[in-house]
C-alpha atoms as a PDB file:
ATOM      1  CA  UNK A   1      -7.495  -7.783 -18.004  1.00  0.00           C
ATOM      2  CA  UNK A   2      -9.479  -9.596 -15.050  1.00  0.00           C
ATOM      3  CA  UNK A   3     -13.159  -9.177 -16.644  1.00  0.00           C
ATOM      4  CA  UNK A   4     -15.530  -6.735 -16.960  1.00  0.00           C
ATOM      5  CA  UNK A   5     -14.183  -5.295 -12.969  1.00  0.00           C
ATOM      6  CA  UNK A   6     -11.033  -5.138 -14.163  1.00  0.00           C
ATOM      7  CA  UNK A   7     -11.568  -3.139 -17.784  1.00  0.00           C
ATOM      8  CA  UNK A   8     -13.825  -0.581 -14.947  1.00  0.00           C
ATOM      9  CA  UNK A   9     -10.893   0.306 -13.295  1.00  0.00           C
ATOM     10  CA  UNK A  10      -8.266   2.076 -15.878  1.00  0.00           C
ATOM     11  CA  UNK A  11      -6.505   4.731 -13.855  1.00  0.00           C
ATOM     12  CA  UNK A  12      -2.874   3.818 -14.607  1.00  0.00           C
ATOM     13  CA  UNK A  13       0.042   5.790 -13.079  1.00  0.00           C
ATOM     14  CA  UNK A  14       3.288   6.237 -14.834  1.00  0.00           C
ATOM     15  CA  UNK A  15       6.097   3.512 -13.970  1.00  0.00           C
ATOM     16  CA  UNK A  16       8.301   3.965 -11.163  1.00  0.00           C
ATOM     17  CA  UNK A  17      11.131   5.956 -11.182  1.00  0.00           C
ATOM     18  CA  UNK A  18      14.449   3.795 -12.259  1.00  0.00           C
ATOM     19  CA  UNK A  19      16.765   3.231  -9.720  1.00  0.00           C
ATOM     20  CA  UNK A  20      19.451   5.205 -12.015  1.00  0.00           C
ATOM     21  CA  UNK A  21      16.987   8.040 -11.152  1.00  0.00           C
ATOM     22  CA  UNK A  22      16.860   6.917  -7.423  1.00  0.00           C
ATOM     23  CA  UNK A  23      20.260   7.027  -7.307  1.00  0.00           C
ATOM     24  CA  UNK A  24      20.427  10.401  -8.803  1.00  0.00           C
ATOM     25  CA  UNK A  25      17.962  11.896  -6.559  1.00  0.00           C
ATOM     26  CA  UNK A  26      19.859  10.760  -3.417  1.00  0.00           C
ATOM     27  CA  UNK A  27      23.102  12.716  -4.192  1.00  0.00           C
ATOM     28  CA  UNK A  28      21.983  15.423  -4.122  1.00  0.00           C
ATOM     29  CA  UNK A  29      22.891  17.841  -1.273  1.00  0.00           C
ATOM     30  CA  UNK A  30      21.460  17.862   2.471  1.00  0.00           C
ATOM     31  CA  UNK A  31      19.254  21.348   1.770  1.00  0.00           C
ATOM     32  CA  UNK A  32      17.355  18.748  -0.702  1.00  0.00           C
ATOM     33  CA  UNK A  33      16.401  16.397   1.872  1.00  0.00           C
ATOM     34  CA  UNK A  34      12.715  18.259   2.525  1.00  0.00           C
ATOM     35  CA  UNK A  35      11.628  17.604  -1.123  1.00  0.00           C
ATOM     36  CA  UNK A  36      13.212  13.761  -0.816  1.00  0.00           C
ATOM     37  CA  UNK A  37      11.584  13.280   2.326  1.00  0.00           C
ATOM     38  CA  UNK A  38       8.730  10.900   0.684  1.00  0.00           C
ATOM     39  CA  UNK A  39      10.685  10.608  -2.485  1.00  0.00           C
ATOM     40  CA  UNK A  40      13.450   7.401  -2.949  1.00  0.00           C
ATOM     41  CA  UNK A  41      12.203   6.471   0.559  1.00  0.00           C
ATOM     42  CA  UNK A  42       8.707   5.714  -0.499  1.00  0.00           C
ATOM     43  CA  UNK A  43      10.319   4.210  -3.638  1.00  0.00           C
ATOM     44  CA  UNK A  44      12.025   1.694  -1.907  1.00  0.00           C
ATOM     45  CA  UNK A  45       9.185   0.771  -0.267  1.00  0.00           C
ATOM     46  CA  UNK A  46       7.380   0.016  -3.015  1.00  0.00           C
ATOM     47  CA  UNK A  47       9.734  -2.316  -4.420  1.00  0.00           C
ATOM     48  CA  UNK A  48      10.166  -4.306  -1.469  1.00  0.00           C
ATOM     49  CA  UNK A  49      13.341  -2.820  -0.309  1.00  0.00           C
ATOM     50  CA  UNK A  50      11.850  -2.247   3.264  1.00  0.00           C
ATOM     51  CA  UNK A  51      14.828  -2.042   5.287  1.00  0.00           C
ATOM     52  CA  UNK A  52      16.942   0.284   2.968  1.00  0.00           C
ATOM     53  CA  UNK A  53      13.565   2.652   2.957  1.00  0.00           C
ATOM     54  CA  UNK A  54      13.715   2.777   6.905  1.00  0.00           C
ATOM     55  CA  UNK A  55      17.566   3.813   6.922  1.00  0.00           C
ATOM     56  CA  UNK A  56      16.674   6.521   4.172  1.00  0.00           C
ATOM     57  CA  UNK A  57      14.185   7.744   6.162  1.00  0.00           C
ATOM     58  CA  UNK A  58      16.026   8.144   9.310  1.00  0.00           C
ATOM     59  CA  UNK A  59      18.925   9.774   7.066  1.00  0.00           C
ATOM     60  CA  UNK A  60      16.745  12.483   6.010  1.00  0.00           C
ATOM     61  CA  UNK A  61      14.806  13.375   9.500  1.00  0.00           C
ATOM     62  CA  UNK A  62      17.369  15.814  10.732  1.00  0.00           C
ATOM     63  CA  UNK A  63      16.791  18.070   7.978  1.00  0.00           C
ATOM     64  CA  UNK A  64      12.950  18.394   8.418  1.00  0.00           C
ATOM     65  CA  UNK A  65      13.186  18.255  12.516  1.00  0.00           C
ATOM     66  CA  UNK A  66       8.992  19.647  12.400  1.00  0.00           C
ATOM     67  CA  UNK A  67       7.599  16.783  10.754  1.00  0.00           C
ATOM     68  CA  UNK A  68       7.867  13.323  12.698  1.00  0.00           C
ATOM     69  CA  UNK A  69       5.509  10.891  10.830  1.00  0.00           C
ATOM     70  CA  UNK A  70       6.049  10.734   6.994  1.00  0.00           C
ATOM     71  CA  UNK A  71       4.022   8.499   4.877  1.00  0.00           C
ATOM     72  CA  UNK A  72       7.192   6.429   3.622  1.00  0.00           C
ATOM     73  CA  UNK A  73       7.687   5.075   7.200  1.00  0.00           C
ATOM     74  CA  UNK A  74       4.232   4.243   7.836  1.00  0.00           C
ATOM     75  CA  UNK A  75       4.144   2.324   5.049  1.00  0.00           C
ATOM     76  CA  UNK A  76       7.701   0.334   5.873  1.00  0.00           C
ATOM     77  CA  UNK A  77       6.269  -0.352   9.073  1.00  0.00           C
ATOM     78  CA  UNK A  78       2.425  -1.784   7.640  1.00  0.00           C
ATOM     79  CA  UNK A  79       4.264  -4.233   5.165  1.00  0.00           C
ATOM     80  CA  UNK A  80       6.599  -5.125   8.064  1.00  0.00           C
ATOM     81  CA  UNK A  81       4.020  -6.149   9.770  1.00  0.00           C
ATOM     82  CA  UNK A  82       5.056  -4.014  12.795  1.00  0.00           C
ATOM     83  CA  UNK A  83       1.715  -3.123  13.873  1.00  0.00           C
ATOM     84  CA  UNK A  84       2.859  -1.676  17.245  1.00  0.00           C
ATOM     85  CA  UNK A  85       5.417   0.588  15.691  1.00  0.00           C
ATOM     86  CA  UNK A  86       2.574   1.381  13.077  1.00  0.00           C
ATOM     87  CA  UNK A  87       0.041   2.668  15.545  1.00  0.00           C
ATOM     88  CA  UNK A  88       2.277   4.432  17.207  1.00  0.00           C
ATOM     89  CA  UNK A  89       3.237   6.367  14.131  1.00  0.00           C
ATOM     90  CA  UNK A  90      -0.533   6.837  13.333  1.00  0.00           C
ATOM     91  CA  UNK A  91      -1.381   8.501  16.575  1.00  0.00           C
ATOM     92  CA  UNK A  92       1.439  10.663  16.255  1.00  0.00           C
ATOM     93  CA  UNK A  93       0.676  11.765  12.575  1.00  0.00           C
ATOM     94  CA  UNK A  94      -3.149  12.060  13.582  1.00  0.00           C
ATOM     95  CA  UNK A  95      -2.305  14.359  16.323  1.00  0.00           C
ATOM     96  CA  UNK A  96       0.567  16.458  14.287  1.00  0.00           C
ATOM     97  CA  UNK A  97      -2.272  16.133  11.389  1.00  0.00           C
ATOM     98  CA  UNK A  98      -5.808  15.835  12.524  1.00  0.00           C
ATOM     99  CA  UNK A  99      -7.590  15.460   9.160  1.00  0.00           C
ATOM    100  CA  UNK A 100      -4.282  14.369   6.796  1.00  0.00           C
ATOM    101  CA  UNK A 101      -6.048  11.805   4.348  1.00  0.00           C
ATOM    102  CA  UNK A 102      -3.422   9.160   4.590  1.00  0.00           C
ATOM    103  CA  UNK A 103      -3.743   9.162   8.227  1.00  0.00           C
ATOM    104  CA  UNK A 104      -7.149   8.320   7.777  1.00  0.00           C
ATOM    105  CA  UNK A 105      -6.164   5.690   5.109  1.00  0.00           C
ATOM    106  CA  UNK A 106      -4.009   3.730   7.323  1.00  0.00           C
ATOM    107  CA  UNK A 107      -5.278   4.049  10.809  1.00  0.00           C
ATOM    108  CA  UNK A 108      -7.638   0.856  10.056  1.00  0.00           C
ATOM    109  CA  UNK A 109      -4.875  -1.042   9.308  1.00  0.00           C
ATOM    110  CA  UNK A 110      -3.102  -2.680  12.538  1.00  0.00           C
ATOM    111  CA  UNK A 111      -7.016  -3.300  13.722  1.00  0.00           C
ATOM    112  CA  UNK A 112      -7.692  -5.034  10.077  1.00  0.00           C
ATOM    113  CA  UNK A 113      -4.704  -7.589  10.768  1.00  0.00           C
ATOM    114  CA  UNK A 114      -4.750  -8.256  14.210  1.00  0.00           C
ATOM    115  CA  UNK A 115      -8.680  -9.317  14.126  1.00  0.00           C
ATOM    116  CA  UNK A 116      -9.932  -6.018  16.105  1.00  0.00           C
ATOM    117  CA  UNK A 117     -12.845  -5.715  13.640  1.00  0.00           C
ATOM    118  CA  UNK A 118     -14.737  -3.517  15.790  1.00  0.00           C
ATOM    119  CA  UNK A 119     -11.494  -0.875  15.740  1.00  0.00           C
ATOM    120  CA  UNK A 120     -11.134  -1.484  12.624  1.00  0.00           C
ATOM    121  CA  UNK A 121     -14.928  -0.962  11.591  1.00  0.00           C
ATOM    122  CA  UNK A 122     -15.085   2.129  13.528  1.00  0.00           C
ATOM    123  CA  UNK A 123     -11.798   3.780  11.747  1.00  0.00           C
ATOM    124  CA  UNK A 124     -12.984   2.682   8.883  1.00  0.00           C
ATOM    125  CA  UNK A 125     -16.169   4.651   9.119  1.00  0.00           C
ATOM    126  CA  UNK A 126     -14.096   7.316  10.416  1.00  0.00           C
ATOM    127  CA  UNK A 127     -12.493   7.661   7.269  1.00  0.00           C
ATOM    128  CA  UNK A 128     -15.222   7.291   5.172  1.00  0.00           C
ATOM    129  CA  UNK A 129     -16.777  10.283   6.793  1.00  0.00           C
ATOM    130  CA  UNK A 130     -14.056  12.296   5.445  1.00  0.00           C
ATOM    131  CA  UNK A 131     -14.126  10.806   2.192  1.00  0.00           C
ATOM    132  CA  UNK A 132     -16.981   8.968   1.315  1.00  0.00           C
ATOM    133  CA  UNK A 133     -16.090   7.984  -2.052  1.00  0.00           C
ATOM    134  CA  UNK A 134     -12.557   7.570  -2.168  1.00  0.00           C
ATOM    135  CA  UNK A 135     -11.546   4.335  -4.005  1.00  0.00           C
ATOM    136  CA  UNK A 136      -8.125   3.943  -2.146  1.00  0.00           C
ATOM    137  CA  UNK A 137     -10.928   3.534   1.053  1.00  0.00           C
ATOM    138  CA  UNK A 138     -13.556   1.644  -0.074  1.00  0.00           C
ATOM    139  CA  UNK A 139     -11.455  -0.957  -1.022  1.00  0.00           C
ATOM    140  CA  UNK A 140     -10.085  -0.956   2.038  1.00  0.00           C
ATOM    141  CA  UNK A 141     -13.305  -1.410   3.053  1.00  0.00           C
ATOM    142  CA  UNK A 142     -14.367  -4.449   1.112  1.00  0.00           C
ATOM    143  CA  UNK A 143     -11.014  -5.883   2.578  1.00  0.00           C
ATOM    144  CA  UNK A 144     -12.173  -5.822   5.923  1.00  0.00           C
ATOM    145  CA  UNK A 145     -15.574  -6.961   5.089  1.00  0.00           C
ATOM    146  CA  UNK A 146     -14.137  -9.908   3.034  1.00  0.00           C
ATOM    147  CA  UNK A 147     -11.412 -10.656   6.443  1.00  0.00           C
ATOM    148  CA  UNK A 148     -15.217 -10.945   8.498  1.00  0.00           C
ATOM    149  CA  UNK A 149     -17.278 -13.057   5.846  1.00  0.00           C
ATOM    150  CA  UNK A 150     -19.165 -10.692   4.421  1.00  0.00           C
ATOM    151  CA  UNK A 151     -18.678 -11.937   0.631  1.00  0.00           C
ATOM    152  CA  UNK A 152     -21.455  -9.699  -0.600  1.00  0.00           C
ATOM    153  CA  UNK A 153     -20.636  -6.363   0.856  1.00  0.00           C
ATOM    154  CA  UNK A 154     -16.858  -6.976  -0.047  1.00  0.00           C
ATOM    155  CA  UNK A 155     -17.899  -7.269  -4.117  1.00  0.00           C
ATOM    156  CA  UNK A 156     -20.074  -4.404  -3.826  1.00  0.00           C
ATOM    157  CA  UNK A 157     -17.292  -2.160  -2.334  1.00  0.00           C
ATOM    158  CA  UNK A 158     -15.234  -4.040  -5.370  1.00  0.00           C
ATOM    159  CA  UNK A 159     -17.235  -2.654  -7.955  1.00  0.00           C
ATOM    160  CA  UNK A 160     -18.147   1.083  -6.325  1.00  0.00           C
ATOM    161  CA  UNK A 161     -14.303   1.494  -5.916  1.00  0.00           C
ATOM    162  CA  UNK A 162     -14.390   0.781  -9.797  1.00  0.00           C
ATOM    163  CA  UNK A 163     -16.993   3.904 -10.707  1.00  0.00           C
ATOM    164  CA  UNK A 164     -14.847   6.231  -9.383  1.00  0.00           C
ATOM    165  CA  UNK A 165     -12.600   7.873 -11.625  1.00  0.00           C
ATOM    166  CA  UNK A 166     -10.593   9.617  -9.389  1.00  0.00           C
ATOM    167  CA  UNK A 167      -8.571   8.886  -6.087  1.00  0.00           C
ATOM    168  CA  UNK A 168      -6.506  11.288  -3.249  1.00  0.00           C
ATOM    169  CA  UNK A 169      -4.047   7.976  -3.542  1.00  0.00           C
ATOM    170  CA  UNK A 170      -1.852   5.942  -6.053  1.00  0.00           C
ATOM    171  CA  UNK A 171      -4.571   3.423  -7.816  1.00  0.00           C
ATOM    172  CA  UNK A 172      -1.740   0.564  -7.766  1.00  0.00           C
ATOM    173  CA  UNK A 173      -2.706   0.235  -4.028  1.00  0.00           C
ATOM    174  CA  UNK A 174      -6.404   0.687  -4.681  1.00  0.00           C
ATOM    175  CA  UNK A 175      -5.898  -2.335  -7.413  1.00  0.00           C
ATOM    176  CA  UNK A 176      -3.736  -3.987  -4.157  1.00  0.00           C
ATOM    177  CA  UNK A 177      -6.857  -4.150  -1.949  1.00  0.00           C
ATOM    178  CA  UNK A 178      -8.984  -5.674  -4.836  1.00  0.00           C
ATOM    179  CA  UNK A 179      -6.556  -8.401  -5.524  1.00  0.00           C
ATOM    180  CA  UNK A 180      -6.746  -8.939  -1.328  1.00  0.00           C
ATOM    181  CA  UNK A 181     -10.906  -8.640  -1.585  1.00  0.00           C
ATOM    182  CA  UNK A 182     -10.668 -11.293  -4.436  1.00  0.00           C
ATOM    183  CA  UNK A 183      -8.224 -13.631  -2.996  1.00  0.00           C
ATOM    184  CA  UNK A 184     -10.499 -13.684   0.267  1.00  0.00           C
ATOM    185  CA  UNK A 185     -13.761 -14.789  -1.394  1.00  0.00           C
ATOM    186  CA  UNK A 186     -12.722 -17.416  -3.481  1.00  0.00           C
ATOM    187  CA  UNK A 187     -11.266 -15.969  -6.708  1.00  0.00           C
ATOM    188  CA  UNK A 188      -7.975 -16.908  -6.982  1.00  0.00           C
ATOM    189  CA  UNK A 189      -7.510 -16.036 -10.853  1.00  0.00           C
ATOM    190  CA  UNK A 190      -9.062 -12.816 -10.836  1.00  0.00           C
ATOM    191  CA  UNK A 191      -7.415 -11.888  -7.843  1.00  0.00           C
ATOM    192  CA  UNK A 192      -3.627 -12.469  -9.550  1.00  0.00           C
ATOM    193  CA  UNK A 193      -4.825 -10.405 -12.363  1.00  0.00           C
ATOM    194  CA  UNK A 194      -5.381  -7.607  -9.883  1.00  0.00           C
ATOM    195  CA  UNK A 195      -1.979  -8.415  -8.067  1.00  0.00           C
ATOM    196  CA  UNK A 196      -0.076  -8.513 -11.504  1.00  0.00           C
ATOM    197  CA  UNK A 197      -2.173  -4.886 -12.559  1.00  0.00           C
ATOM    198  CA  UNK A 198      -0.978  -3.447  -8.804  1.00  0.00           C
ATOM    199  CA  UNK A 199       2.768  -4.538  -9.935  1.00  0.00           C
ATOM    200  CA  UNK A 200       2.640  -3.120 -13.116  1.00  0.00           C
ATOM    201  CA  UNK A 201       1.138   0.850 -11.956  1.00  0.00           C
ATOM    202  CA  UNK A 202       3.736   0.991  -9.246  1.00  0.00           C
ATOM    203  CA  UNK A 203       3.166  -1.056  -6.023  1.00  0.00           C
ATOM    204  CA  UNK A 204       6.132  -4.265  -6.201  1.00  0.00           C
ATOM    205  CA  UNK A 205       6.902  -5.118  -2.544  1.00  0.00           C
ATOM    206  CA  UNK A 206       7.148  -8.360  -3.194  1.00  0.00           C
ATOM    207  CA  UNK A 207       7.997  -8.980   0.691  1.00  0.00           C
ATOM    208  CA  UNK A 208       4.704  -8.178   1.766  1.00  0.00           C
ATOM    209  CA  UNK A 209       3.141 -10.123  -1.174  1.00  0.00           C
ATOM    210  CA  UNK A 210       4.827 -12.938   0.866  1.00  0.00           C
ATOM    211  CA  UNK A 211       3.600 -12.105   4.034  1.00  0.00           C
ATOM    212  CA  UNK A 212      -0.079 -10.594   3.636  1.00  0.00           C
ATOM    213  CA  UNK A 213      -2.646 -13.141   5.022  1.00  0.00           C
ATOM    214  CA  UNK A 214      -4.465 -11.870   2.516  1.00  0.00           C
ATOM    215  CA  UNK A 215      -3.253 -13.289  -0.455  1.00  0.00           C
ATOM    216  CA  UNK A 216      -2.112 -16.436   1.298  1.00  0.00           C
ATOM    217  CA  UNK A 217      -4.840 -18.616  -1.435  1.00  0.00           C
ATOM    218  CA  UNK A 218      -2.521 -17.357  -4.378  1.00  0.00           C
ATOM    219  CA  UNK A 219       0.877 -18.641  -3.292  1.00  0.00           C
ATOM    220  CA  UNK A 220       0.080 -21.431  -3.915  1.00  0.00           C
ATOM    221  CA  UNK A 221      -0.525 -20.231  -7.867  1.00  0.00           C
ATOM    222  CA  UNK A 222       2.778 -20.876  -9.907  1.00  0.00           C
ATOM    223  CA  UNK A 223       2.226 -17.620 -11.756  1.00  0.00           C
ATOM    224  CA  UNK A 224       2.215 -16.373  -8.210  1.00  0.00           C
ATOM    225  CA  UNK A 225       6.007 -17.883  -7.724  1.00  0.00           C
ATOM    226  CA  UNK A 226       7.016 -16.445 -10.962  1.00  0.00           C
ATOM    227  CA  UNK A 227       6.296 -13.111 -10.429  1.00  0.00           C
ATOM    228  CA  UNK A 228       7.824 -12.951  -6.782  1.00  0.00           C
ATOM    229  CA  UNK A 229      10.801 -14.395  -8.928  1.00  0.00           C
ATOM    230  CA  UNK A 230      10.867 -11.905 -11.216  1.00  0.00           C
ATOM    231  CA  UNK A 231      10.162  -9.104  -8.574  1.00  0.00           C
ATOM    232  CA  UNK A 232      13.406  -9.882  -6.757  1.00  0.00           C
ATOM    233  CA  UNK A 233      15.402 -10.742  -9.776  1.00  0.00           C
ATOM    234  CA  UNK A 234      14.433  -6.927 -10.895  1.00  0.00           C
ATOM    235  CA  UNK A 235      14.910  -5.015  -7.506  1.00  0.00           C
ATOM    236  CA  UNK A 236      17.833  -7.282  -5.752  1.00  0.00           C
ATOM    237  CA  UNK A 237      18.482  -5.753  -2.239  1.00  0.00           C
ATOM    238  CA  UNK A 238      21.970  -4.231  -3.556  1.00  0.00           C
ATOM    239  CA  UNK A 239      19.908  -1.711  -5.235  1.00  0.00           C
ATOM    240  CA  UNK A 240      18.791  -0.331  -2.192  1.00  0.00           C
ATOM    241  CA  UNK A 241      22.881   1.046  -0.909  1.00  0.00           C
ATOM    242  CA  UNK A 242      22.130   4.385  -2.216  1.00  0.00           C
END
């Protein structure tokens, strides 16, 4: 699938968890909450169900008072787009959690799509310290380098993120930042193959899809239209009154 890149990269994660099971998960008592912290709320997220993921969320914070940044949010507030909200969050989880890799992960973020490439490059680098050959990061990296121009660098982090066989992360949102690299220097094809790969392994927020500047040269793709279609005809936003 997507070329010789493509048949690289073969770290598939298991499907996401039906929302039967979501369902199941969230009745179960209070004293739970700590283990669902991340759980259905970082499920919702990933199918697009942004705002139900954010109510979750706030539902479960009373019962784990000591932690105030969880990765669910963070990620509810980077596919909202609320980059203020999502620096915020960052600082705080970088201060509760000086070295937390995730932190790392997405501190470059509100820099990468607000055009503050120098923050950006300098978080990025940050990160990269701390895990120099993390896929989930590097391509991040060739993200940021295809946002600038830099066509050549972006590939190259393309194709290291591809030799390595392991990853702190979910690989659905390693294959995310590919499609993004792709769709940014000219390779609209290969980049929906990527996109369609990042659906399939787990990542589905089909909101963002519509929103990331990123992938704005694929909309116009009618495959592209299809699967957004598909994506909301699968996860309607009923799904998300748990």
């Amino acid at each position: 699938m997507g070329g010789p890149l493509a048949k690289q990269c073969l770290h598939p994660l298991p499907a996401l968890p039906t929302m039967d099971e979501c369902n199941t998960r969230s009745a179960m008592c209070p004293a739970r909450w700590t283990k669902l912290f991340a759980g259905p709320p970082g499920i919702l997220a990933h199918i697009g169900l942004l705002d139900h993921s954010r109510a979750m969320f706030e539902r479960g914070r009373p019962f784990q008072p000591r932690k105030a940044v969880s990765a669910s949010v963070v990620q509810v507030y980077v596919w909202n787009q609320e980059y203020d909200l999502t620096r915020q969050q960052i600082q705080t989880w970088r201060t509760e959690s000086p070295t937390n890799k995730y932190a790392l992960y997405f501190a470059p973020y509100p820099a990468m799509m607000t055009g503050d490439w120098k923050e950006a490059s300098r978080l990025m680098e940050e990160a990269l310290q701390l895990v120099p050959n993390e896929p989930l990061i590097i391509s991040l990296q060739g993200q940021l380098h295809a946002l600038v121009g830099n066509r050549d660098a972006a590939i190259e982090c393309v194709t290291r993120a591809c030799s390595s066989p392991k990853s702190f992360g979910h690989s659905h949102h390693t294959y995310y930042q590919i499609a993004c690299t792709l769709a940014l220097t000219g390779r609209r094809e290969t980049a929906f193959q990527w996109l369609e790969r990042s659906v399939s392994t787990g990542f589905a927020c089909w909101p963002y899809f519509l929103k990331d500047p990123s992938l704005a040269s694929l909309r116009s793709l009618p495959e592209f239209e299809l699967l957004i279609s598909a994506l909301q005809a699968k996860y309607p936003d009923h799904l998300g009154l748990l």
